[in-house]
C-alpha atoms as a PDB file:
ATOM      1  CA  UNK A   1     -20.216   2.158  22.769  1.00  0.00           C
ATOM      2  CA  UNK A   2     -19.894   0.831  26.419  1.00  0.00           C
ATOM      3  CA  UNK A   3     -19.467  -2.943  24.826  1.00  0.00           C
ATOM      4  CA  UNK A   4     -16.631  -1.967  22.517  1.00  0.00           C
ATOM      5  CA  UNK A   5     -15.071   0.228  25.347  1.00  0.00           C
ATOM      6  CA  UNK A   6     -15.166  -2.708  28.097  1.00  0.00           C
ATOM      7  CA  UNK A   7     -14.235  -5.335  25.098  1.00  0.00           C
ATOM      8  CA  UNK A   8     -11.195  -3.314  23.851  1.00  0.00           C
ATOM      9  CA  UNK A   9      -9.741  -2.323  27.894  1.00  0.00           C
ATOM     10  CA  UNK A  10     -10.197  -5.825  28.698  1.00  0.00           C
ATOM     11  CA  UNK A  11      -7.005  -6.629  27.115  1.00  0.00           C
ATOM     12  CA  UNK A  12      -4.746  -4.006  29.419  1.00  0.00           C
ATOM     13  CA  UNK A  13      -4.904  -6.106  32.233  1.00  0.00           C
ATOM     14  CA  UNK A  14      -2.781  -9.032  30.508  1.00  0.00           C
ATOM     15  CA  UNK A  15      -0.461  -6.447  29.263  1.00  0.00           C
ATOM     16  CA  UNK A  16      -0.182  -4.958  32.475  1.00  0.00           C
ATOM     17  CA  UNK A  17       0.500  -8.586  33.958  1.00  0.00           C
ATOM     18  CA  UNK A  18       3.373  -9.341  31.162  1.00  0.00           C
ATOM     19  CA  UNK A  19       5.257  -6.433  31.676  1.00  0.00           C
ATOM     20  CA  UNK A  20       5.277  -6.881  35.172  1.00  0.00           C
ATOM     21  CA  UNK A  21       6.124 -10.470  35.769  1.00  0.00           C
ATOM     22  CA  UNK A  22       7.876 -10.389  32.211  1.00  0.00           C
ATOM     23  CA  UNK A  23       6.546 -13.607  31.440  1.00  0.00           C
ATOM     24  CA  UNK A  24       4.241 -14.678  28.532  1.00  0.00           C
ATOM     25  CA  UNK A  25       4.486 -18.391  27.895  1.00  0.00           C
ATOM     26  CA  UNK A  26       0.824 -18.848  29.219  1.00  0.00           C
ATOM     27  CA  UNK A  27      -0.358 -16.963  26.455  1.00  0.00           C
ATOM     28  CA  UNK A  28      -1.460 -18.495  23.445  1.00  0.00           C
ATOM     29  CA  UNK A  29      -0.140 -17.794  20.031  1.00  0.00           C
ATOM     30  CA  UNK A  30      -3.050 -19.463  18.689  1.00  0.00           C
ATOM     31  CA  UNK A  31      -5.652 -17.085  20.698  1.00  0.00           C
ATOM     32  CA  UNK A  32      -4.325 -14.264  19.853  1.00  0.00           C
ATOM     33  CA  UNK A  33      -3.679 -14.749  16.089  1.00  0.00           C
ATOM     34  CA  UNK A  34      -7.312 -15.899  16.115  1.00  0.00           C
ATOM     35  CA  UNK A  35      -8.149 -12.712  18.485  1.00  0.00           C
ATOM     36  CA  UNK A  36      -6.160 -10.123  15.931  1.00  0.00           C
ATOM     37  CA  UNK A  37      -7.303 -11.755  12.643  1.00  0.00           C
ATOM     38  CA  UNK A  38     -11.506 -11.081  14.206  1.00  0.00           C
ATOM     39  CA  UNK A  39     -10.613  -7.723  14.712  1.00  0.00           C
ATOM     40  CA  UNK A  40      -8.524  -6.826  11.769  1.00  0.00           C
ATOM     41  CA  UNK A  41     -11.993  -7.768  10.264  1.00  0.00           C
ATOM     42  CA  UNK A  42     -13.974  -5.876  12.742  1.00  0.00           C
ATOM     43  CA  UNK A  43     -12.005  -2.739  11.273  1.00  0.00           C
ATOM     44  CA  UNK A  44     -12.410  -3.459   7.857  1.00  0.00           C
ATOM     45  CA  UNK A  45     -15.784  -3.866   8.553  1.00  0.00           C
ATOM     46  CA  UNK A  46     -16.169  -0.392  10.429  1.00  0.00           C
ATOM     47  CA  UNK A  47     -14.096   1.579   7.651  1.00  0.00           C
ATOM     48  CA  UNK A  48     -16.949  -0.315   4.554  1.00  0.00           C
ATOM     49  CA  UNK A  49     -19.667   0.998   6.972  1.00  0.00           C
ATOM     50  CA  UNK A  50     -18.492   4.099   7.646  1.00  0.00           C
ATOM     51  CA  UNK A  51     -18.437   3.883  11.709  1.00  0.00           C
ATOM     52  CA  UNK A  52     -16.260   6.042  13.564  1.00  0.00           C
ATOM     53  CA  UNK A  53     -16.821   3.642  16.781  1.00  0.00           C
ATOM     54  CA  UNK A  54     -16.117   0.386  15.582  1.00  0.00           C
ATOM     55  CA  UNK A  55     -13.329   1.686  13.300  1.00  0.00           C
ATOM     56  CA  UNK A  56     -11.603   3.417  16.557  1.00  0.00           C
ATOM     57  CA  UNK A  57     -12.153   0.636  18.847  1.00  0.00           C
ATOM     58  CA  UNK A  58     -10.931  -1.942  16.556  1.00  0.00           C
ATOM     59  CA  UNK A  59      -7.762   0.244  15.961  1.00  0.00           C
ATOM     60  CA  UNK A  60      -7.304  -0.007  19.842  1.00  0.00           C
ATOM     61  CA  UNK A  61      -7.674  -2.816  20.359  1.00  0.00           C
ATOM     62  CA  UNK A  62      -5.735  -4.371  17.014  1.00  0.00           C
ATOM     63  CA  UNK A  63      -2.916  -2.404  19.044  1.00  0.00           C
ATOM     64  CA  UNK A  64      -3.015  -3.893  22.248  1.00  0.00           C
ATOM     65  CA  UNK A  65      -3.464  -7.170  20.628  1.00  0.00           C
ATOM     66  CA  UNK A  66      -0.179  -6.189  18.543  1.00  0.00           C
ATOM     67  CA  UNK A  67       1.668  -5.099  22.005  1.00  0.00           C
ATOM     68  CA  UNK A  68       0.601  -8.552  23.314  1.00  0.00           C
ATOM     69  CA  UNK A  69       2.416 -10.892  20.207  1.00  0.00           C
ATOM     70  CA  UNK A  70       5.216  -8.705  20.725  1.00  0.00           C
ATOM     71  CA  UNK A  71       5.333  -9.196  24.574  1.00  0.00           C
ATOM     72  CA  UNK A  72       5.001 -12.918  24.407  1.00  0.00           C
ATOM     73  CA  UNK A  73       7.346 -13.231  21.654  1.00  0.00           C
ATOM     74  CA  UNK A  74      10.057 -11.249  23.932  1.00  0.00           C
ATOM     75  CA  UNK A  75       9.302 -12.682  27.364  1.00  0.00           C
ATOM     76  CA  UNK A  76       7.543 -15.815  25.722  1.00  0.00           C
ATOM     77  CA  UNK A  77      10.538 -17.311  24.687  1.00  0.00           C
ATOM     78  CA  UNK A  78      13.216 -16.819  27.477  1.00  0.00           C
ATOM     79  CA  UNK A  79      12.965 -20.078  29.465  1.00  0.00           C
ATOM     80  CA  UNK A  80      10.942 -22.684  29.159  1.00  0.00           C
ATOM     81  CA  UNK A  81       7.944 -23.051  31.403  1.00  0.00           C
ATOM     82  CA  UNK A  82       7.118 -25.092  34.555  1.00  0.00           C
ATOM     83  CA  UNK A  83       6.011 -28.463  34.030  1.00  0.00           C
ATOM     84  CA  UNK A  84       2.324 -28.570  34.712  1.00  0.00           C
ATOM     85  CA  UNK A  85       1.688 -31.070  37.962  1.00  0.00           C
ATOM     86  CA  UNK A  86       0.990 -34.718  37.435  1.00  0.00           C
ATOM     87  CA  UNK A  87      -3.231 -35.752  37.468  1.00  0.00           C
ATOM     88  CA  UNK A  88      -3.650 -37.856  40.556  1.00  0.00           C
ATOM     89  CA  UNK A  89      -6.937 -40.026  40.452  1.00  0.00           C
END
């Protein structure tokens, strides 16, 4: 229980971050499709078993990861972002 509780909060820091700088080009569409497709199967999984604990922390998390996408396609989008710095050798 511990695991899916520290697995599931870990994603309230980034939200925390968006909303406060209101920036989310850093985040990766493709990490986070990946990330909500796992646990959309993590819950299907849970509801075959039945398992009450990796059924609710799946739904958590599935909405965090859903308040993320919507975050970075609000504040993802705005402007584009800084040009990373040129290698030096």
């Amino acid at each position: 229980m511990s695991a899916a509780a520290l697995t599931t909060l870990a994603y309230v820091p980034q939200v925390v971050r968006i909303v406060r700088t209101r920036s989310a080009h850093d985040i990766s569409w493709w990490m986070f499709g990946i990330m909500t497709l796992g646990a959309t199967l993590w819950l299907v999984y849970g509801l075959r078993l039945p398992s009450r604990p990796v059924v609710a922390a799946n739904v958590v998390t599935l909405a965090l990861l859903a308040l993320i996408l919507v975050l970075k396609w609000r504040y993802g989008r705005d402007a584009a972002p800084a040009p990373l710095p040129a290698r030096t050798t």
